[in-house]
Protein backbone atom coordinates (compact mmCIF):
# COMPACT_ATOMS: atom_id res chain seq x y z
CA UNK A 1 4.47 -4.00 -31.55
CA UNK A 2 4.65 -4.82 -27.87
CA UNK A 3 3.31 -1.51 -26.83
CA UNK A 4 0.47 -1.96 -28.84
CA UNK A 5 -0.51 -5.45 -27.51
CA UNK A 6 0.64 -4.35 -24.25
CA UNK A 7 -2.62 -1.53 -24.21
CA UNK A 8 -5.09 -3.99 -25.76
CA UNK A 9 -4.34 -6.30 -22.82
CA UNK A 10 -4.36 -3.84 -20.53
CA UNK A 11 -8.21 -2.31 -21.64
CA UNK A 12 -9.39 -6.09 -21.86
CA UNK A 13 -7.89 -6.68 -18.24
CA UNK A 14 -10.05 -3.75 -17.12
CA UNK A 15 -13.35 -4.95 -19.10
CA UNK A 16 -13.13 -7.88 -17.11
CA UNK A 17 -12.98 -6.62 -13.34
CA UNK A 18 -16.51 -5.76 -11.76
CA UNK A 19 -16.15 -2.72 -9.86
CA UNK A 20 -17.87 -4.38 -6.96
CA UNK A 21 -15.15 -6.71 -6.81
CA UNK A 22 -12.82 -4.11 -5.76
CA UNK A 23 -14.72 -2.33 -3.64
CA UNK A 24 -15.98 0.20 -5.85
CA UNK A 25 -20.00 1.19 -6.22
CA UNK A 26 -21.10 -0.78 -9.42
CA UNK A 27 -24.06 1.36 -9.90
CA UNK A 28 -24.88 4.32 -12.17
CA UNK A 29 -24.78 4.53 -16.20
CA UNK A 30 -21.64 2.31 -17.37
CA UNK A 31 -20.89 2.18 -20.89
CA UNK A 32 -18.81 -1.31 -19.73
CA UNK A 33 -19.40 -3.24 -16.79
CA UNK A 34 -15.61 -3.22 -16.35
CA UNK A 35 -13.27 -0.47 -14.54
CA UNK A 36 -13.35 2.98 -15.63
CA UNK A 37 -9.70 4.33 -16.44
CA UNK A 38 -10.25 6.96 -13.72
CA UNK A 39 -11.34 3.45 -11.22
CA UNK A 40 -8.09 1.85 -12.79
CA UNK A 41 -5.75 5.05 -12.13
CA UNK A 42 -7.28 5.49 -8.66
CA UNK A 43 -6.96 1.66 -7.60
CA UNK A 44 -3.22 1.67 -8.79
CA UNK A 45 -2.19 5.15 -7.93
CA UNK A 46 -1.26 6.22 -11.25
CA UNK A 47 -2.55 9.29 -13.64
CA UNK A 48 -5.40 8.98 -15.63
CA UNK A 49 -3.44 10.31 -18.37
CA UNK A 50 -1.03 7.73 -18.16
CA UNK A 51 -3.14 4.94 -18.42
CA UNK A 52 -4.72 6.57 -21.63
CA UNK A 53 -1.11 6.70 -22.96
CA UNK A 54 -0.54 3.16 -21.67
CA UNK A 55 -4.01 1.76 -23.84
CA UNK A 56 -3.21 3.94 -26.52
CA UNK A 57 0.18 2.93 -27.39
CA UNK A 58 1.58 6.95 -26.84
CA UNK A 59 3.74 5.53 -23.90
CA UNK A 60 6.35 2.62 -23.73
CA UNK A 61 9.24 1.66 -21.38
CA UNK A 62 6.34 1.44 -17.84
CA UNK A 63 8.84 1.07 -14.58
CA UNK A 64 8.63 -2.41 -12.91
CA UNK A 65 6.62 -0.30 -9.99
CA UNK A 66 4.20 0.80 -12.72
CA UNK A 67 3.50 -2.64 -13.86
CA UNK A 68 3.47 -3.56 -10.09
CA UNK A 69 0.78 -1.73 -9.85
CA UNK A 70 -1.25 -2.06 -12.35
CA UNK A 71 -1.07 -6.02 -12.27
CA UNK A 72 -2.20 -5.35 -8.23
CA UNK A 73 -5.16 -3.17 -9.50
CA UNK A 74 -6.83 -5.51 -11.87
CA UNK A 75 -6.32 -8.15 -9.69
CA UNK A 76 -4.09 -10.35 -11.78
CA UNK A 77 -3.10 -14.34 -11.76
CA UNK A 78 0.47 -14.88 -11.15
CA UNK A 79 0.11 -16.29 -15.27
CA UNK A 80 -1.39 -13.13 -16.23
CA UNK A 81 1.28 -10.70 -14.13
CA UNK A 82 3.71 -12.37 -15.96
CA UNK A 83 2.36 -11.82 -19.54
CA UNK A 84 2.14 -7.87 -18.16
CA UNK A 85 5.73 -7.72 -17.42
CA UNK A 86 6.28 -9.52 -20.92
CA UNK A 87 4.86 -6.76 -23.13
CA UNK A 88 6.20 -4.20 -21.23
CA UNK A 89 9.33 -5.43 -22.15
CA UNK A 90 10.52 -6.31 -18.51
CA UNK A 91 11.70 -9.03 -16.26
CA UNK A 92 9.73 -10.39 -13.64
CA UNK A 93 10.76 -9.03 -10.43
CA UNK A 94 14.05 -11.75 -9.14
CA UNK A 95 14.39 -13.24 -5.71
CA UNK A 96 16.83 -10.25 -4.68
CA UNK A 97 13.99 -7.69 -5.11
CA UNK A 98 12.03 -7.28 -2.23
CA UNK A 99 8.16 -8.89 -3.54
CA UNK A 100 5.61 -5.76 -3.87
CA UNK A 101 3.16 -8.71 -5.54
CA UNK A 102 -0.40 -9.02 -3.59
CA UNK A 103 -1.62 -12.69 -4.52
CA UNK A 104 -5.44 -12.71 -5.98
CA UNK A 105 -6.20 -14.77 -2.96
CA UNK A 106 -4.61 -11.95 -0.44
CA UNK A 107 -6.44 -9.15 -2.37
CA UNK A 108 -9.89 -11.07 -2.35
CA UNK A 109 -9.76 -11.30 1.54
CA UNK A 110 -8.71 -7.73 1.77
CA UNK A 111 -12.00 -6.86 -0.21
CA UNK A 112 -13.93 -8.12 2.03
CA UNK A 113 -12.68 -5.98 5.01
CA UNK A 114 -14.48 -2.93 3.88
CA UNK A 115 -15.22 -1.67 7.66
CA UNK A 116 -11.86 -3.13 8.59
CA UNK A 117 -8.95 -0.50 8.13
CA UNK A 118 -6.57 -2.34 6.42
CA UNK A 119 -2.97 -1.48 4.94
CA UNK A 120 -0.42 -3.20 3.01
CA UNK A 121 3.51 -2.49 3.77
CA UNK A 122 6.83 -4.27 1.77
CA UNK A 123 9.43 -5.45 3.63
CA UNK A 124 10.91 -1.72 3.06
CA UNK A 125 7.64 -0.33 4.30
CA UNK A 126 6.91 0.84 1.15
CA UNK A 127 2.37 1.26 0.94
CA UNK A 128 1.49 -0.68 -1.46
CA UNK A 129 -2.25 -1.04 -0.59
CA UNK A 130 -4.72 1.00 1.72
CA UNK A 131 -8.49 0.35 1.52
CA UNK A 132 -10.66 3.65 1.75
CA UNK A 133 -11.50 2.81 5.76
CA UNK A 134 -6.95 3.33 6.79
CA UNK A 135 -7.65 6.08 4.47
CA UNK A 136 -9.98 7.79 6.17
CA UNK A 137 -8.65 7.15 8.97
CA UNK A 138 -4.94 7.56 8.83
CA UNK A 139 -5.69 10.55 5.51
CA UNK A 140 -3.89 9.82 2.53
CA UNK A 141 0.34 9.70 1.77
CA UNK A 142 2.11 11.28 -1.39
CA UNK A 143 6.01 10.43 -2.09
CA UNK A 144 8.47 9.23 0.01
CA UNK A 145 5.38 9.55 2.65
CA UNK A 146 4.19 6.59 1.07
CA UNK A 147 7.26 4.74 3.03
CA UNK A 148 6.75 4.24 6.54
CA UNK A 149 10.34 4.46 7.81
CA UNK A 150 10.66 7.51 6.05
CA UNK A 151 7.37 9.38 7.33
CA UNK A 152 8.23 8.67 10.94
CA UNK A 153 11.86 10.00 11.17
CA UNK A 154 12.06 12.45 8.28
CA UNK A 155 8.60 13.00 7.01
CA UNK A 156 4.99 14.31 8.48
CA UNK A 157 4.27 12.45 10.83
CA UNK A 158 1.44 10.49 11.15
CA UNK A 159 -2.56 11.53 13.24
CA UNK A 160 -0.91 8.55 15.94
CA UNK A 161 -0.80 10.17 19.29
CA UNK A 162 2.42 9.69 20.54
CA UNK A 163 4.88 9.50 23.89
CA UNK A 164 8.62 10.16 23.44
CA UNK A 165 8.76 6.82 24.56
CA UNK A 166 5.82 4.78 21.74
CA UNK A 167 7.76 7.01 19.57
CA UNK A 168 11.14 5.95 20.56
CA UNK A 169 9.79 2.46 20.38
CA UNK A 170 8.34 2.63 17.02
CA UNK A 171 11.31 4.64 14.83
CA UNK A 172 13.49 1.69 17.13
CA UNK A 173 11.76 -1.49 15.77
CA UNK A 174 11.29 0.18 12.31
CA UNK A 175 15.00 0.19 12.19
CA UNK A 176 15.19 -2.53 13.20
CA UNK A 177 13.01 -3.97 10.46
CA UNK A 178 14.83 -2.26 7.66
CA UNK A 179 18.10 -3.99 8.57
CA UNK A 180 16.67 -7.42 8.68
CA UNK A 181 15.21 -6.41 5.55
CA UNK A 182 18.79 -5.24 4.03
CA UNK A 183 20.02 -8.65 5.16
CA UNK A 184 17.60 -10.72 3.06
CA UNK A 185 17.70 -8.36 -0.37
CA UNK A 186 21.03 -7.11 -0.02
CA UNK A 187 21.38 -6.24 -3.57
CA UNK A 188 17.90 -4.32 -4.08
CA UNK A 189 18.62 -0.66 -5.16
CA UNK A 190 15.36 0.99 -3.91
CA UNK A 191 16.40 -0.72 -0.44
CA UNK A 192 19.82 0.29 -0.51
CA UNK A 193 18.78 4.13 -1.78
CA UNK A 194 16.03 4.45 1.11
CA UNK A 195 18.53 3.18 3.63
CA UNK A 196 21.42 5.45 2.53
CA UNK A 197 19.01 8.58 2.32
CA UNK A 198 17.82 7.83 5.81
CA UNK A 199 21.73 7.23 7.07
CA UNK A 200 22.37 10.47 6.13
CA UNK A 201 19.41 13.00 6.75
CA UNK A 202 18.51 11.58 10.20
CA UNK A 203 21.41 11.25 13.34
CA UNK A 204 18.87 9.26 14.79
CA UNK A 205 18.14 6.55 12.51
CA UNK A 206 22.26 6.53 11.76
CA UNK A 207 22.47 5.88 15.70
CA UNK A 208 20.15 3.00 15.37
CA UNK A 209 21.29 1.57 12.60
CA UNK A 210 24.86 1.74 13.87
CA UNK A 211 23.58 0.17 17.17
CA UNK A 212 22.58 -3.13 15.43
CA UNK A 213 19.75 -3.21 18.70
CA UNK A 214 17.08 -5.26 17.73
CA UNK A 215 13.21 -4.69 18.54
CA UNK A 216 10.55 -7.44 17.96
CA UNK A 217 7.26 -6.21 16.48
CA UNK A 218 4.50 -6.86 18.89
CA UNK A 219 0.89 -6.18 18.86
CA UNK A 220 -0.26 -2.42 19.69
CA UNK A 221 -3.15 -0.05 20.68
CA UNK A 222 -2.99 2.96 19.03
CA UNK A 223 -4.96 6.35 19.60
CA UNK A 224 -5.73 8.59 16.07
CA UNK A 225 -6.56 11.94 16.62
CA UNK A 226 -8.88 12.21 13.70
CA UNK A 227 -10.27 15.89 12.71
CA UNK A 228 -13.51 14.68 12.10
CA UNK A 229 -14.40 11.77 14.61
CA UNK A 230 -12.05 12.37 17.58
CA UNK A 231 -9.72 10.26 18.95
CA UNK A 232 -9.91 6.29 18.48
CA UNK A 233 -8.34 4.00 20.37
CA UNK A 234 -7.89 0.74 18.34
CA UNK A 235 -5.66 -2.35 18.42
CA UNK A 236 -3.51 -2.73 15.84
CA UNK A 237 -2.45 -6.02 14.75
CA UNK A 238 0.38 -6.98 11.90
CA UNK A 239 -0.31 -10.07 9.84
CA UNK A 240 2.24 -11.95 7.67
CA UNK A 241 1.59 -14.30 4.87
CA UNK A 242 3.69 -17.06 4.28
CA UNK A 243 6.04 -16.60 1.50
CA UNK A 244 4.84 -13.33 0.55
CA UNK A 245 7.10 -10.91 2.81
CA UNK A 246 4.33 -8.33 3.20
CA UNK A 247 3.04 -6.72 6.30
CA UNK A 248 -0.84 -6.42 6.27
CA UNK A 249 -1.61 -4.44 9.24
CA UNK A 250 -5.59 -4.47 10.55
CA UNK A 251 -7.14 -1.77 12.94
CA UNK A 252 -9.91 -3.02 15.03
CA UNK A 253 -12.02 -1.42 17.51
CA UNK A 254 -13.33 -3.52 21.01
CA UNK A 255 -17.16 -4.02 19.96
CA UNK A 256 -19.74 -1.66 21.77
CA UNK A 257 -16.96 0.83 22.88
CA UNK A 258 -16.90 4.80 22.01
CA UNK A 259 -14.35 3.76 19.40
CA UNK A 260 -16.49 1.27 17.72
CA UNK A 261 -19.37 3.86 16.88
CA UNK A 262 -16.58 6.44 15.98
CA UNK A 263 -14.96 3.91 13.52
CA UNK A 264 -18.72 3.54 12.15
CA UNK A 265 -19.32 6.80 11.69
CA UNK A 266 -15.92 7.13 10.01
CA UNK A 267 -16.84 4.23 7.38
CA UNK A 268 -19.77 6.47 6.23
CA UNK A 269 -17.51 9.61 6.30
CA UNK A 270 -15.13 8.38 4.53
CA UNK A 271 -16.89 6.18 2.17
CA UNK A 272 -18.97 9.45 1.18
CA UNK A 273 -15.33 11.48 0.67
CA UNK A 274 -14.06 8.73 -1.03
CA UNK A 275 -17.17 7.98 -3.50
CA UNK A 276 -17.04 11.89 -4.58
């Protein structure tokens, strides 16, 4: 049964990642030297419960977004992402979805930036990756909060100082975004929900979006007013990789500043609220 064979794959997939490869402490009494399903659920934002239910063939039918991210959190080949979306009795993701998939090679660098903030956006601005540091930092997103667009015109915000004008400049160029998105996966149906949700619960983004005005992305420094720290001051940079249509986007403080020891003192802070 394809449930069946889809948990035993999934509890041998998680025997074989080293919790140090994923940034996790590899320390301490471990039955396995694999994930824990509590590591697993954690890594790929998904109940422990459910991952039980996954293993112990008490749950069928996963959503693509599921598999998504499971095959992100135990660091899958592009061979062994497909054989996921096989026994879960789905289709690999077509070229008219917009690509959530994190190559290994993408996810090993981004496990190395462990006192880097780093985040991972879709073309839709969907999260589909933060390391512990951007959550520290930035705190951490539930729901539609997890999409960008979404948090800055309908949502809560983010700890980003803001003018009117950054402000004006940001929700502009994230509109922006999402329409050049729309014209490349014109038939995805998360894209076209998110777009006509925002059409109709903010005037604003309907004004923008009816303006067709475009607005380039361009490097930025960025103040956080963090509760803990204070305010940082760090450049932001957005990196694409070629063929993947992702935005990784770094934070980065200039070395020896105020903001440098604050973001060091953050990476113990938060590595300590993250650990317990």
């Amino acid at each position: 049964m394809a449930t069946t064979e889809l948990g035993a794959a999934l509890r041998r997939w998680r025997d074989q990642v080293a919790p140090g490869a994923v940034g996790l402490a590899s320390g301490g009494h471990r039955r396995a030297a694999g994930l824990r399903r509590e590591e697993l659920a954690g890594l790929a934002g998904i109940s422990v419960d459910y991952i039980t239910r996954l293993e112990q063939g008490r749950s069928a039918n996963p959503s693509a977004q599921v598999v998504e991210a499971l095959a992100r959190a135990l660091r899958l080949s592009d061979d062994a992402r497909a054989l996921l979306f096989q026994l879960a009795g789905l289709a690999l993701p077509g070229p008219e979805t917009i690509p959530t998939h994190i190559a290994p090679s993408v996810q090993r660098m981004l496990d190395r930036l462990t006192n880097t903030p780093v985040v991972v956006f879709d073309a839709a601005w969907n999260q589909l990756l933060a390391n512990p540091l951007y959550t520290a930092l930035m705190g951490e997103w539930h729901g539609k909060d997890l999409n960008a667009v979404w948090r800055n015109f309908l949502g809560t915000g983010s700890r980003v100082r803001h003018t009117p004008e950054s402000r004006g400049a940001l929700q502009a160029h994230q509109a922006a975004a999402l329409r050049a998105t729309a014209s490349r996966y014109p038939a995805d149906p998360r894209l076209r929900d998110l777009i006509t949700a925002l059409r109709d619960r903010s005037s604003h983004f309907e004004e923008l979006w009816q303006s067709g005005t475009t607005a380039p992305q361009r490097g930025a420094r960025k103040t956080v007013d963090h509760p803990r720290v204070g305010a940082l001051t760090l450049d932001c940079d957005t990196l694409n990789v070629t063929g993947s249509d992702l935005y990784i986007m770094v934070y980065t403080a200039e070395p020896g500043s105020r903001d440098a020891d604050r973001l060091a003192l953050l990476s113990v802070l938060g590595t300590q609220t993250f650990a317990g």
